[in-house]
PDB file of N, CA and C in Angstrom:
ATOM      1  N   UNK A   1     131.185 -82.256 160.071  1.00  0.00           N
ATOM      2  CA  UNK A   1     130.768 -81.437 161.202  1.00  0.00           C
ATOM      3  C   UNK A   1     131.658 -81.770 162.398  1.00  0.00           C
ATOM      4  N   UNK A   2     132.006 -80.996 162.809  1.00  0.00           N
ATOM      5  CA  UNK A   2     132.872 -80.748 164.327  1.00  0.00           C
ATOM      6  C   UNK A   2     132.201 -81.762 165.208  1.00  0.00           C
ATOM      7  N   UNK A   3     132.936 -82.835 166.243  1.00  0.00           N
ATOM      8  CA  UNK A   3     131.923 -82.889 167.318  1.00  0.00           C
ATOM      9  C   UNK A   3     131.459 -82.115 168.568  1.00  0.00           C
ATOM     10  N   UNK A   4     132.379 -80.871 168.294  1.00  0.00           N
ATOM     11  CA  UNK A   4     131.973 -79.686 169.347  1.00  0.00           C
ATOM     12  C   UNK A   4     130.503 -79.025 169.332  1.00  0.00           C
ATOM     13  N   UNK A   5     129.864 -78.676 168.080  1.00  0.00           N
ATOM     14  CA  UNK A   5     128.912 -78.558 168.029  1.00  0.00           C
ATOM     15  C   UNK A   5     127.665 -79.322 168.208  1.00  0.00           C
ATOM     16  N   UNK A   6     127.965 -80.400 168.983  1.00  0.00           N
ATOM     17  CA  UNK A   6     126.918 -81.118 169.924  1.00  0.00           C
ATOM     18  C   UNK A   6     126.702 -80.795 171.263  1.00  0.00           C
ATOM     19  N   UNK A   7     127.942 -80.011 171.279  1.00  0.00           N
ATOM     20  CA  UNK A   7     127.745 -79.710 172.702  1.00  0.00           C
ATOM     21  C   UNK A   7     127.145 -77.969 172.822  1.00  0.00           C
ATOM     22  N   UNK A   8     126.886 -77.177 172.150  1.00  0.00           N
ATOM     23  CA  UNK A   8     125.840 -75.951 172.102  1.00  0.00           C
ATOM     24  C   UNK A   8     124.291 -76.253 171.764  1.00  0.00           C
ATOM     25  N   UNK A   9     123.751 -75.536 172.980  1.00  0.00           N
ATOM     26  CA  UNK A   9     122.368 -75.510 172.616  1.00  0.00           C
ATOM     27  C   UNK A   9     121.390 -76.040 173.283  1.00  0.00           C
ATOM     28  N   UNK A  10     121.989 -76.970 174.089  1.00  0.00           N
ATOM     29  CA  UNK A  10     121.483 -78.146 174.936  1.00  0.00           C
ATOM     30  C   UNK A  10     120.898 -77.762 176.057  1.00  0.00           C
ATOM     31  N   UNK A  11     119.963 -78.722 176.415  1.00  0.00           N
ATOM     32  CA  UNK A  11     118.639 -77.964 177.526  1.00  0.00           C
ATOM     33  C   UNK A  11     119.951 -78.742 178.897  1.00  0.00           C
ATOM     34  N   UNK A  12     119.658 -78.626 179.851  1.00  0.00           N
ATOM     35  CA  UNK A  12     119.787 -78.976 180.793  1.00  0.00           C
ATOM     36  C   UNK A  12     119.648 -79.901 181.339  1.00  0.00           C
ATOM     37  N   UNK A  13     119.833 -81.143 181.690  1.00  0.00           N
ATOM     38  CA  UNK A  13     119.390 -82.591 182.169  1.00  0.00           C
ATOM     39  C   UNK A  13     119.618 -83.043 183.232  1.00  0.00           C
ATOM     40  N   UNK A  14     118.427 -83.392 183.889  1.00  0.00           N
ATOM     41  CA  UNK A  14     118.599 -83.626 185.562  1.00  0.00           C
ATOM     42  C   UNK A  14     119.635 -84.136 186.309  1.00  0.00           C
ATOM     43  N   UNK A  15     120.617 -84.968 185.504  1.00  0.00           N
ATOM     44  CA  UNK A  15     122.107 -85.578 186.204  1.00  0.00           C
ATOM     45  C   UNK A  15     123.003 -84.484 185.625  1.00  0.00           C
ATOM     46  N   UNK A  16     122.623 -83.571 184.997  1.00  0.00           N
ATOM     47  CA  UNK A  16     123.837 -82.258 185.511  1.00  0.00           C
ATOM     48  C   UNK A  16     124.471 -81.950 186.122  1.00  0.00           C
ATOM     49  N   UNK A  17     125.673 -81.542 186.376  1.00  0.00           N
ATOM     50  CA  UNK A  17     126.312 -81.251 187.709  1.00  0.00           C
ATOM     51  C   UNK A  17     125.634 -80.032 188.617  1.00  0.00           C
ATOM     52  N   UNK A  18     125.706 -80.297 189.628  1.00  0.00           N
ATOM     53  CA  UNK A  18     124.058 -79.800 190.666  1.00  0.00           C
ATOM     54  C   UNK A  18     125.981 -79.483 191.585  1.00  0.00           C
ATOM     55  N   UNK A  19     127.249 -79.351 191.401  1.00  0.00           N
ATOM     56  CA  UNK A  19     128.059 -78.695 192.039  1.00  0.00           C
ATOM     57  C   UNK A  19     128.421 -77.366 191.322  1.00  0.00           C
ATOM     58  N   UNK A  20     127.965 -77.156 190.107  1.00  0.00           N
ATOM     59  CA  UNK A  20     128.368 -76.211 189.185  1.00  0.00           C
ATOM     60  C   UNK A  20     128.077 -75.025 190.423  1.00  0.00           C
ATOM     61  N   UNK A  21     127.486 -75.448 191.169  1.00  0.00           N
ATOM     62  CA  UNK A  21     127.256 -73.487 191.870  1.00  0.00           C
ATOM     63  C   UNK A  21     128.064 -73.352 192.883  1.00  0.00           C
ATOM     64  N   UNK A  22     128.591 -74.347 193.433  1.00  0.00           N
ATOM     65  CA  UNK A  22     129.715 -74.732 194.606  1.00  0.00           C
ATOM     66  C   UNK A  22     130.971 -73.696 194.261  1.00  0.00           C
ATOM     67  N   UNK A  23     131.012 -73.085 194.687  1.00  0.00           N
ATOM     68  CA  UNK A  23     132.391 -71.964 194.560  1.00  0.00           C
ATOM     69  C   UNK A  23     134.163 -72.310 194.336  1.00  0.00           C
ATOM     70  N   UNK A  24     134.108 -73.723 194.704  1.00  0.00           N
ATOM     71  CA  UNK A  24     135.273 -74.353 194.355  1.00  0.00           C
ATOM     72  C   UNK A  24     135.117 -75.287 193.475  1.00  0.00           C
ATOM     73  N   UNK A  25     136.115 -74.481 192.178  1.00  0.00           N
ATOM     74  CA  UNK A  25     136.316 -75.158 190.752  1.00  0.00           C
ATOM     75  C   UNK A  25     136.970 -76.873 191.089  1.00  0.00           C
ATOM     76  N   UNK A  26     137.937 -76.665 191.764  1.00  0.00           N
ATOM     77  CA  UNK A  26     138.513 -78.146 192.479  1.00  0.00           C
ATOM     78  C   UNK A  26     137.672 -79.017 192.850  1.00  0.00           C
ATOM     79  N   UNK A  27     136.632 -78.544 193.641  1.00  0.00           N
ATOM     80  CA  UNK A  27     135.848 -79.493 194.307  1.00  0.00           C
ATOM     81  C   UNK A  27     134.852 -80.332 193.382  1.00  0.00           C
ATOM     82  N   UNK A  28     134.278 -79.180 192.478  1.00  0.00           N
ATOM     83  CA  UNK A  28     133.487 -79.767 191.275  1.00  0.00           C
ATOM     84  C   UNK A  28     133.935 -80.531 189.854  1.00  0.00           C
ATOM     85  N   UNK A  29     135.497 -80.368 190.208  1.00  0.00           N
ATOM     86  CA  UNK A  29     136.202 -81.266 189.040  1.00  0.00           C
ATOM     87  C   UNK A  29     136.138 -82.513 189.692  1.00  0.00           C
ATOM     88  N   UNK A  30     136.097 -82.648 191.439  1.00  0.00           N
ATOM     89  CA  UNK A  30     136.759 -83.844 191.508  1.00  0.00           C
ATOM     90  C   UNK A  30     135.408 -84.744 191.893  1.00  0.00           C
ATOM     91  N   UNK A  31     134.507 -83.992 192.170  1.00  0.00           N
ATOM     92  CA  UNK A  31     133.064 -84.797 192.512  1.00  0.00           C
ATOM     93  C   UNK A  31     132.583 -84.983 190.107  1.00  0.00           C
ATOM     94  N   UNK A  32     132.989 -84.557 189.360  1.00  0.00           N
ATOM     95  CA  UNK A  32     132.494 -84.996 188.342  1.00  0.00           C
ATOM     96  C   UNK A  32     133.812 -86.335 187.591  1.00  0.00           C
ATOM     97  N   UNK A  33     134.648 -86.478 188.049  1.00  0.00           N
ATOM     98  CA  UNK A  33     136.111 -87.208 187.928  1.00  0.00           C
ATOM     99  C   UNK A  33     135.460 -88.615 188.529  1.00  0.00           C
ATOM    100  N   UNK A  34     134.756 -88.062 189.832  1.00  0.00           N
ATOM    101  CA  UNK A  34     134.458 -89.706 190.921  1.00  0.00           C
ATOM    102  C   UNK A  34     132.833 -89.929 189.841  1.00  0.00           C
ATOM    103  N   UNK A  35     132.109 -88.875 189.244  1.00  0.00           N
ATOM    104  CA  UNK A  35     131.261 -89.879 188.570  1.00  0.00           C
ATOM    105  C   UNK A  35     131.371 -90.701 187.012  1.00  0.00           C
ATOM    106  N   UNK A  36     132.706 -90.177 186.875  1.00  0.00           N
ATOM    107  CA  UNK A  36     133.379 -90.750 185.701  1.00  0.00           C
ATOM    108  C   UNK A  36     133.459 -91.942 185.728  1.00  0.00           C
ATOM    109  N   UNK A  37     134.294 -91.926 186.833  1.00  0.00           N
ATOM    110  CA  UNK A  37     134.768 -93.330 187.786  1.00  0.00           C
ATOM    111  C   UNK A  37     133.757 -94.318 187.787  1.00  0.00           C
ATOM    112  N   UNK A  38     132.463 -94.012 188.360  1.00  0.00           N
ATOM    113  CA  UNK A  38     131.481 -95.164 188.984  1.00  0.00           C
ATOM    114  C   UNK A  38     130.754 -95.467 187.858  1.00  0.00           C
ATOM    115  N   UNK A  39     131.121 -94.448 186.342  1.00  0.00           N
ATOM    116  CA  UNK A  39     130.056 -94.855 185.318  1.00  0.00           C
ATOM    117  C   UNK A  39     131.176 -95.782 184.594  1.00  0.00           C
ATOM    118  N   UNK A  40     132.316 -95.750 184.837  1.00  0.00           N
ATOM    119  CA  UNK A  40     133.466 -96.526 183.917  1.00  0.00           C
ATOM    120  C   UNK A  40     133.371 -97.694 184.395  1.00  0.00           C
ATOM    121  N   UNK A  41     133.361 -98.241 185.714  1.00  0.00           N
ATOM    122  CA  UNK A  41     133.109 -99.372 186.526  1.00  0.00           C
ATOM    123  C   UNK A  41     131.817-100.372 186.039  1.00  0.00           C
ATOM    124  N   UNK A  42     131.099 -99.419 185.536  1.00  0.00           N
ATOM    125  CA  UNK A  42     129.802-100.343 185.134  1.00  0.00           C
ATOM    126  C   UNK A  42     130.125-100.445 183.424  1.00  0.00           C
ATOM    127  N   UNK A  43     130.545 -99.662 182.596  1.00  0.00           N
ATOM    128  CA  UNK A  43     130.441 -99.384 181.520  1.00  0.00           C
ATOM    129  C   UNK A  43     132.058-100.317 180.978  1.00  0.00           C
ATOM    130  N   UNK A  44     132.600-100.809 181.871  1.00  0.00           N
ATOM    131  CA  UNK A  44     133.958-101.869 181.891  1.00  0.00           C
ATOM    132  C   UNK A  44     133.383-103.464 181.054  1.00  0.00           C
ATOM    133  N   UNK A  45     131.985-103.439 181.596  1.00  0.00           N
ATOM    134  CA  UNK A  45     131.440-104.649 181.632  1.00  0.00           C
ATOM    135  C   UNK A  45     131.018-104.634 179.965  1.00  0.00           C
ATOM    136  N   UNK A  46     130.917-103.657 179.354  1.00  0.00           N
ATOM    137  CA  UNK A  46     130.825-103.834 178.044  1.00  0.00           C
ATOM    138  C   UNK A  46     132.104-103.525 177.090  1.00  0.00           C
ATOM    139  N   UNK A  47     133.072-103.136 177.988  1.00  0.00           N
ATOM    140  CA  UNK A  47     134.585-102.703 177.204  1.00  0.00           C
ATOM    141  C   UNK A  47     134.022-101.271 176.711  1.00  0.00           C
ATOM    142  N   UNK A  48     133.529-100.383 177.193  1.00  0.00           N
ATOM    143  CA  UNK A  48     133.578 -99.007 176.927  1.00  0.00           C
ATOM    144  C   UNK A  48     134.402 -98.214 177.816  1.00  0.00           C
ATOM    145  N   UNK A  49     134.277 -96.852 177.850  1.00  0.00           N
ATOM    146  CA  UNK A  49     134.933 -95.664 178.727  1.00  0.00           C
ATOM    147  C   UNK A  49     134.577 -94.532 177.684  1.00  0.00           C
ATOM    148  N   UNK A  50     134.191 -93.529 179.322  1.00  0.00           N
ATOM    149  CA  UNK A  50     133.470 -92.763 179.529  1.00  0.00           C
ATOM    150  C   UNK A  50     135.392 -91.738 179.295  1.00  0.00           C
ATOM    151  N   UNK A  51     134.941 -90.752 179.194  1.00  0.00           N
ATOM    152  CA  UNK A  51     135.966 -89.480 179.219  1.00  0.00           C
ATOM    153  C   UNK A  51     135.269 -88.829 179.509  1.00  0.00           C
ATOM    154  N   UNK A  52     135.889 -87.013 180.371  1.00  0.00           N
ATOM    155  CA  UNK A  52     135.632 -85.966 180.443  1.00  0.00           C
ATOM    156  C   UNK A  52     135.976 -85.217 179.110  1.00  0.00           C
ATOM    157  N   UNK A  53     134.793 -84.262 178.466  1.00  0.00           N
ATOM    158  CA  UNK A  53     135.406 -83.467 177.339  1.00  0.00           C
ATOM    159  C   UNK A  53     134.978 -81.919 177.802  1.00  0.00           C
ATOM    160  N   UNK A  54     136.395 -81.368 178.592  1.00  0.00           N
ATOM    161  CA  UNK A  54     136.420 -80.151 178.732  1.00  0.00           C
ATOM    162  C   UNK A  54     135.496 -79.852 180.254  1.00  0.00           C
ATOM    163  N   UNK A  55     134.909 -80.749 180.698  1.00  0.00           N
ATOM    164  CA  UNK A  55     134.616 -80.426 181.404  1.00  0.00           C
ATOM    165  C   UNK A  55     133.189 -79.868 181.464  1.00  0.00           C
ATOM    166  N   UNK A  56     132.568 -80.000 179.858  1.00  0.00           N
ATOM    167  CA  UNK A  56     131.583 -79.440 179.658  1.00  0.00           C
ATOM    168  C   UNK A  56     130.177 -80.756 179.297  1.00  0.00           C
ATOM    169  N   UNK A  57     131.081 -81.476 178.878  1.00  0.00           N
ATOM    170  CA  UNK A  57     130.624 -82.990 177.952  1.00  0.00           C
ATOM    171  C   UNK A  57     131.429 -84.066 178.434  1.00  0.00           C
ATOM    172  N   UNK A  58     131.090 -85.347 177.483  1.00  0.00           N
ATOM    173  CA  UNK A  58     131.631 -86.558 178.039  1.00  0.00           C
ATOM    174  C   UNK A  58     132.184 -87.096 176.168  1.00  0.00           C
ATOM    175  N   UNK A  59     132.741 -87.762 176.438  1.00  0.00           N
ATOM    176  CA  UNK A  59     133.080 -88.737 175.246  1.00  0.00           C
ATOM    177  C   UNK A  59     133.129 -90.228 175.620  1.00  0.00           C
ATOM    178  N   UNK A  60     132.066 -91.163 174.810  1.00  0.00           N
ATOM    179  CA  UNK A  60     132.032 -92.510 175.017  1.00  0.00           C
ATOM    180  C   UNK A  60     132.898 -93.722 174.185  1.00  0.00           C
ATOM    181  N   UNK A  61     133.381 -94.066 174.573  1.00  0.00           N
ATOM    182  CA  UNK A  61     134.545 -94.825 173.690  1.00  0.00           C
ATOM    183  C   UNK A  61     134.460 -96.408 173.395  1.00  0.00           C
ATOM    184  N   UNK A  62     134.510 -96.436 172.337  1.00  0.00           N
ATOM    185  CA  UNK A  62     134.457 -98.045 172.384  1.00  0.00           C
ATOM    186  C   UNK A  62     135.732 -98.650 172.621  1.00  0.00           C
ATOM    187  N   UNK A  63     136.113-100.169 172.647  1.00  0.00           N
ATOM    188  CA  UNK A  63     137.332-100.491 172.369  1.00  0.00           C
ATOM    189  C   UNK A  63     137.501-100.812 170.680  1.00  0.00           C
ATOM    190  N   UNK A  64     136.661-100.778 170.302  1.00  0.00           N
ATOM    191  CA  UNK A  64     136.967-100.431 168.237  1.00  0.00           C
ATOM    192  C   UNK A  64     137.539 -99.454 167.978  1.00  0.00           C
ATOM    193  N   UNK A  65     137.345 -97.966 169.025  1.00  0.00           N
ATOM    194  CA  UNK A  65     137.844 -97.326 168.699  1.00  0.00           C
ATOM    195  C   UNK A  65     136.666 -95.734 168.222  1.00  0.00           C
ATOM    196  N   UNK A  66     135.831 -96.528 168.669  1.00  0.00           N
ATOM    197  CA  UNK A  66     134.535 -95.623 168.101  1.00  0.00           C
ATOM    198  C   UNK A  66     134.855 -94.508 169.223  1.00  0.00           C
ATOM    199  N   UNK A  67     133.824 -93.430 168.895  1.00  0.00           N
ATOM    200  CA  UNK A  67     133.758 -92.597 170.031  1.00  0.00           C
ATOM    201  C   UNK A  67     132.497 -91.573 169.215  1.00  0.00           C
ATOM    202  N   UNK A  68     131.874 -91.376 170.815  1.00  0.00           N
ATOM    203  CA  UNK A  68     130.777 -90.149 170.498  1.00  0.00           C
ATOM    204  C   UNK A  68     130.605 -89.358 171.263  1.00  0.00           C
ATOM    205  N   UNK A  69     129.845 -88.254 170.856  1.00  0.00           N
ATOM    206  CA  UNK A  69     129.983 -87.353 172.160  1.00  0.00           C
ATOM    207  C   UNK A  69     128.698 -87.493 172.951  1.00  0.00           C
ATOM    208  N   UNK A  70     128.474 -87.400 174.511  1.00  0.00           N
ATOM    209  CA  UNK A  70     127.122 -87.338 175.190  1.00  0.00           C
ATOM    210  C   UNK A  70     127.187 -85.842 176.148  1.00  0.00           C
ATOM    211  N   UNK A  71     125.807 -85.355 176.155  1.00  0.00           N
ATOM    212  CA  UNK A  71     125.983 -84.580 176.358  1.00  0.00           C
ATOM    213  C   UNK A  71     125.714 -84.329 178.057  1.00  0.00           C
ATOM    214  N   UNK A  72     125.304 -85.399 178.581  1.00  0.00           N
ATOM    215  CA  UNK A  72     125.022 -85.679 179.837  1.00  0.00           C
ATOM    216  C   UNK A  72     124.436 -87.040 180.931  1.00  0.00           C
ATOM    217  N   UNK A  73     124.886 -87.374 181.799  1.00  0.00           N
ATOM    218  CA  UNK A  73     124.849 -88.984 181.787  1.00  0.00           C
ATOM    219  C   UNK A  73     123.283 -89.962 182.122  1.00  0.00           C
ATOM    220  N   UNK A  74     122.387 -88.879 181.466  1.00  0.00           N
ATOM    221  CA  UNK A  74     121.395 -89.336 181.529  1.00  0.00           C
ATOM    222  C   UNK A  74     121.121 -89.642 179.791  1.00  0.00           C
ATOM    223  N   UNK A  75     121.734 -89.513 178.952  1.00  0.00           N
ATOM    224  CA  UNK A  75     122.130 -89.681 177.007  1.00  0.00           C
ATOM    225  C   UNK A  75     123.279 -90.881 177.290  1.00  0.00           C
ATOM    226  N   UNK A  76     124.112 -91.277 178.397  1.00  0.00           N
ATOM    227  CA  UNK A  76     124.841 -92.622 178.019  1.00  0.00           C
ATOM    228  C   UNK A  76     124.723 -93.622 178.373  1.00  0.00           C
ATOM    229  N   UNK A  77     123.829 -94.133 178.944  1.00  0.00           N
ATOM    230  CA  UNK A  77     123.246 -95.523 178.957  1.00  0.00           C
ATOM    231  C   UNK A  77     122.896 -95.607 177.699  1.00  0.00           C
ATOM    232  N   UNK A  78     121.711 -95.272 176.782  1.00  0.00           N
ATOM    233  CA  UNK A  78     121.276 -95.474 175.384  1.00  0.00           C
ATOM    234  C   UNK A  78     122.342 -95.457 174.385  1.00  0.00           C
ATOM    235  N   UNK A  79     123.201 -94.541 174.320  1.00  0.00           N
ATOM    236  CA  UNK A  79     124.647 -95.015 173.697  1.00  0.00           C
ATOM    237  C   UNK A  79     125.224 -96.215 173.958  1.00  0.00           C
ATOM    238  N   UNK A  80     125.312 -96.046 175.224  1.00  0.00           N
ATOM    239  CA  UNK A  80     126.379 -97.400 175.694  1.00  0.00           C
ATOM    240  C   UNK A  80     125.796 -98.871 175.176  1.00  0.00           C
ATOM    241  N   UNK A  81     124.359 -98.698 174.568  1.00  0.00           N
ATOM    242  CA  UNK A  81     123.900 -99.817 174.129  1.00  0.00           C
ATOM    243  C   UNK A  81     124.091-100.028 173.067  1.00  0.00           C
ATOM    244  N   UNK A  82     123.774 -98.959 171.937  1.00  0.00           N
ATOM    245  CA  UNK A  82     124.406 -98.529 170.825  1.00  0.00           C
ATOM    246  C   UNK A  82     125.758 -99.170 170.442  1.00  0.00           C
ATOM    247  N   UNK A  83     126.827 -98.619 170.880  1.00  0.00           N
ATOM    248  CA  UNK A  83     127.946 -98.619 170.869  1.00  0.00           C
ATOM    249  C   UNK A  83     128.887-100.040 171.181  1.00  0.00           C
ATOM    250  N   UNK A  84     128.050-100.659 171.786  1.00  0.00           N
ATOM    251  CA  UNK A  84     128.247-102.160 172.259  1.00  0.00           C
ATOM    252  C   UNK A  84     127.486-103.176 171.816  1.00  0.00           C
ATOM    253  N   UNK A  85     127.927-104.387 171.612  1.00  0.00           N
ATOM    254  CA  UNK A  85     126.679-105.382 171.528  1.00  0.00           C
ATOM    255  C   UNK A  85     126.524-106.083 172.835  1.00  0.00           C
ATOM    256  N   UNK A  86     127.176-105.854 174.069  1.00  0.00           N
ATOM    257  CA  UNK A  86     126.404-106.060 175.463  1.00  0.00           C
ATOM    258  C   UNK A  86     125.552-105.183 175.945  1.00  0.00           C
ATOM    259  N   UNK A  87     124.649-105.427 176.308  1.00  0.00           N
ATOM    260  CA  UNK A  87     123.364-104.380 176.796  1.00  0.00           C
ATOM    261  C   UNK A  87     123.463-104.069 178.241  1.00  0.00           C
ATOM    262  N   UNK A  88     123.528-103.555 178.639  1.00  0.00           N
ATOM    263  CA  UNK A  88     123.769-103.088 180.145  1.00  0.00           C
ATOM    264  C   UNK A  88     122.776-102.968 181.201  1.00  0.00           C
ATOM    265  N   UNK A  89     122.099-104.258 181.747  1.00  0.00           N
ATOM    266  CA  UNK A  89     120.760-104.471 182.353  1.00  0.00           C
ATOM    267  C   UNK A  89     121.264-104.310 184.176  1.00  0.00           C
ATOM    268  N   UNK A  90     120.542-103.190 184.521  1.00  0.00           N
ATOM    269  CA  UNK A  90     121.126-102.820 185.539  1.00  0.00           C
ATOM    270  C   UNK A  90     120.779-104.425 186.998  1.00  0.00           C
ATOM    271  N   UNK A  91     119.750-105.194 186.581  1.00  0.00           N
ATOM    272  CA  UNK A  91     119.883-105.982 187.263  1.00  0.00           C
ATOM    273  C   UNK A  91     120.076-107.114 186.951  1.00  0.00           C
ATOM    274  N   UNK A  92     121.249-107.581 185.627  1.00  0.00           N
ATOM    275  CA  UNK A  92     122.087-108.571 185.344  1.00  0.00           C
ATOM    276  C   UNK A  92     122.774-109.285 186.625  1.00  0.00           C
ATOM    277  N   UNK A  93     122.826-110.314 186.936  1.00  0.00           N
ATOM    278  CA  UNK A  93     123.613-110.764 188.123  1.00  0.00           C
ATOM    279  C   UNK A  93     124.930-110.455 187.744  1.00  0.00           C
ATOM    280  N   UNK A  94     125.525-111.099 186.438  1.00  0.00           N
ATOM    281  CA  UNK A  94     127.041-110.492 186.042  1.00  0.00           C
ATOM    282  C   UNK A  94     127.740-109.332 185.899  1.00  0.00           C
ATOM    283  N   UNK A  95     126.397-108.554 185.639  1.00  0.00           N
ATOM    284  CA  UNK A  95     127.346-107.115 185.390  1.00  0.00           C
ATOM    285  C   UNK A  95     127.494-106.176 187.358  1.00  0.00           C
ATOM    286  N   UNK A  96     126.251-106.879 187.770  1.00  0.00           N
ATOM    287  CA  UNK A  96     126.386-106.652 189.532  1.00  0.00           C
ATOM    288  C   UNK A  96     127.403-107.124 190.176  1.00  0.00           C
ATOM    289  N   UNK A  97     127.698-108.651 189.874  1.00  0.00           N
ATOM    290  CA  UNK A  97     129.533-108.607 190.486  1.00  0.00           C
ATOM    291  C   UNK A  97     130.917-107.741 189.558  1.00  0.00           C
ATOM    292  N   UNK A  98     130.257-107.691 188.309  1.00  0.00           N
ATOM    293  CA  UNK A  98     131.214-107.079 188.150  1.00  0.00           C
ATOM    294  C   UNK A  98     131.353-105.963 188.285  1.00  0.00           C
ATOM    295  N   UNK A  99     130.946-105.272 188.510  1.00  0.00           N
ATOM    296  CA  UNK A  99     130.461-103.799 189.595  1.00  0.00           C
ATOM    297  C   UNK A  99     131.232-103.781 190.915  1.00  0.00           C
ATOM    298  N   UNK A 100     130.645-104.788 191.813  1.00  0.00           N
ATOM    299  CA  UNK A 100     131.270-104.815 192.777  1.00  0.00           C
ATOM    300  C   UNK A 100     133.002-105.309 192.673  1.00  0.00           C
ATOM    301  N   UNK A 101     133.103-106.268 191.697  1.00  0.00           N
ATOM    302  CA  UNK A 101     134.882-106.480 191.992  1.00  0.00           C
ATOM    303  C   UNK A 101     135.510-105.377 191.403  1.00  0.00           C
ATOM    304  N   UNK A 102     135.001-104.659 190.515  1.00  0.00           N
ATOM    305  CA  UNK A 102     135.579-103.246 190.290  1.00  0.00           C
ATOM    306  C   UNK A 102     135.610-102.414 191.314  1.00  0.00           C
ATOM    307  N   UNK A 103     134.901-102.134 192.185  1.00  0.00           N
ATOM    308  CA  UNK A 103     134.817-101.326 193.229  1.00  0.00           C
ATOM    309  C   UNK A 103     135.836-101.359 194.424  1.00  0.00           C
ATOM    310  N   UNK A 104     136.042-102.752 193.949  1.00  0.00           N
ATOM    311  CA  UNK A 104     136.458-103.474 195.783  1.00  0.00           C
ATOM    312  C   UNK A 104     138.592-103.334 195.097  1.00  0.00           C
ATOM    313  N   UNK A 105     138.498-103.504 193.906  1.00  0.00           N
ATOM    314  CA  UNK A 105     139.819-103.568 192.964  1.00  0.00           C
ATOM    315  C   UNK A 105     140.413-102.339 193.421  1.00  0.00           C
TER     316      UNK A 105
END
């Protein structure tokens, strides 16, 4: 099976892009690019990355080499746990600096 066909069919999910109605295609590439960004920064801490797919979807990547598709970034935290054997506890003290020295980098 294709992994394109994960991406038809799908309800809508509250971290959707809420710029999709914004009239500039530019503007909404680059506000979904910067949340790429701030989910890669956290998702560093387990050696993953996040991709844009098409603009429609995301692709989650391991450094094995794995990859899956999500269909919105409220589906990649539960992957990202999946996909890793670090768990991603949003109030880890380690993964909070490492948050921040990514940020500040």
């Amino acid at each position: 099976m294709c992994g394109l066909c994960g991406t038809f069919g799908i309800e809508e999910h509250w971290t959707v892009d809420k710029t999709a109605v914004a009239p500039d295609p530019a503007y909404r590439r680059r506000e979904r690019f910067r949340r790429i960004a701030q989910a890669n920064r956290i998702l560093s801490f387990s050696r993953l990355k996040l991709e844009d797919f098409q603009g429609a979807s995301y692709v989650l990547c391991s450094a094995t080499g794995k990859q899956e598709m999500v269909s919105d970034l409220g589906a990649l935290w539960q992957l990202a746990d999946t996909l890793s054997s670090v768990r991603l506890d949003p109030l880890d003290p380690a993964l909070l600096r490492h948050v921040q020295q990514a940020a500040s980098a």
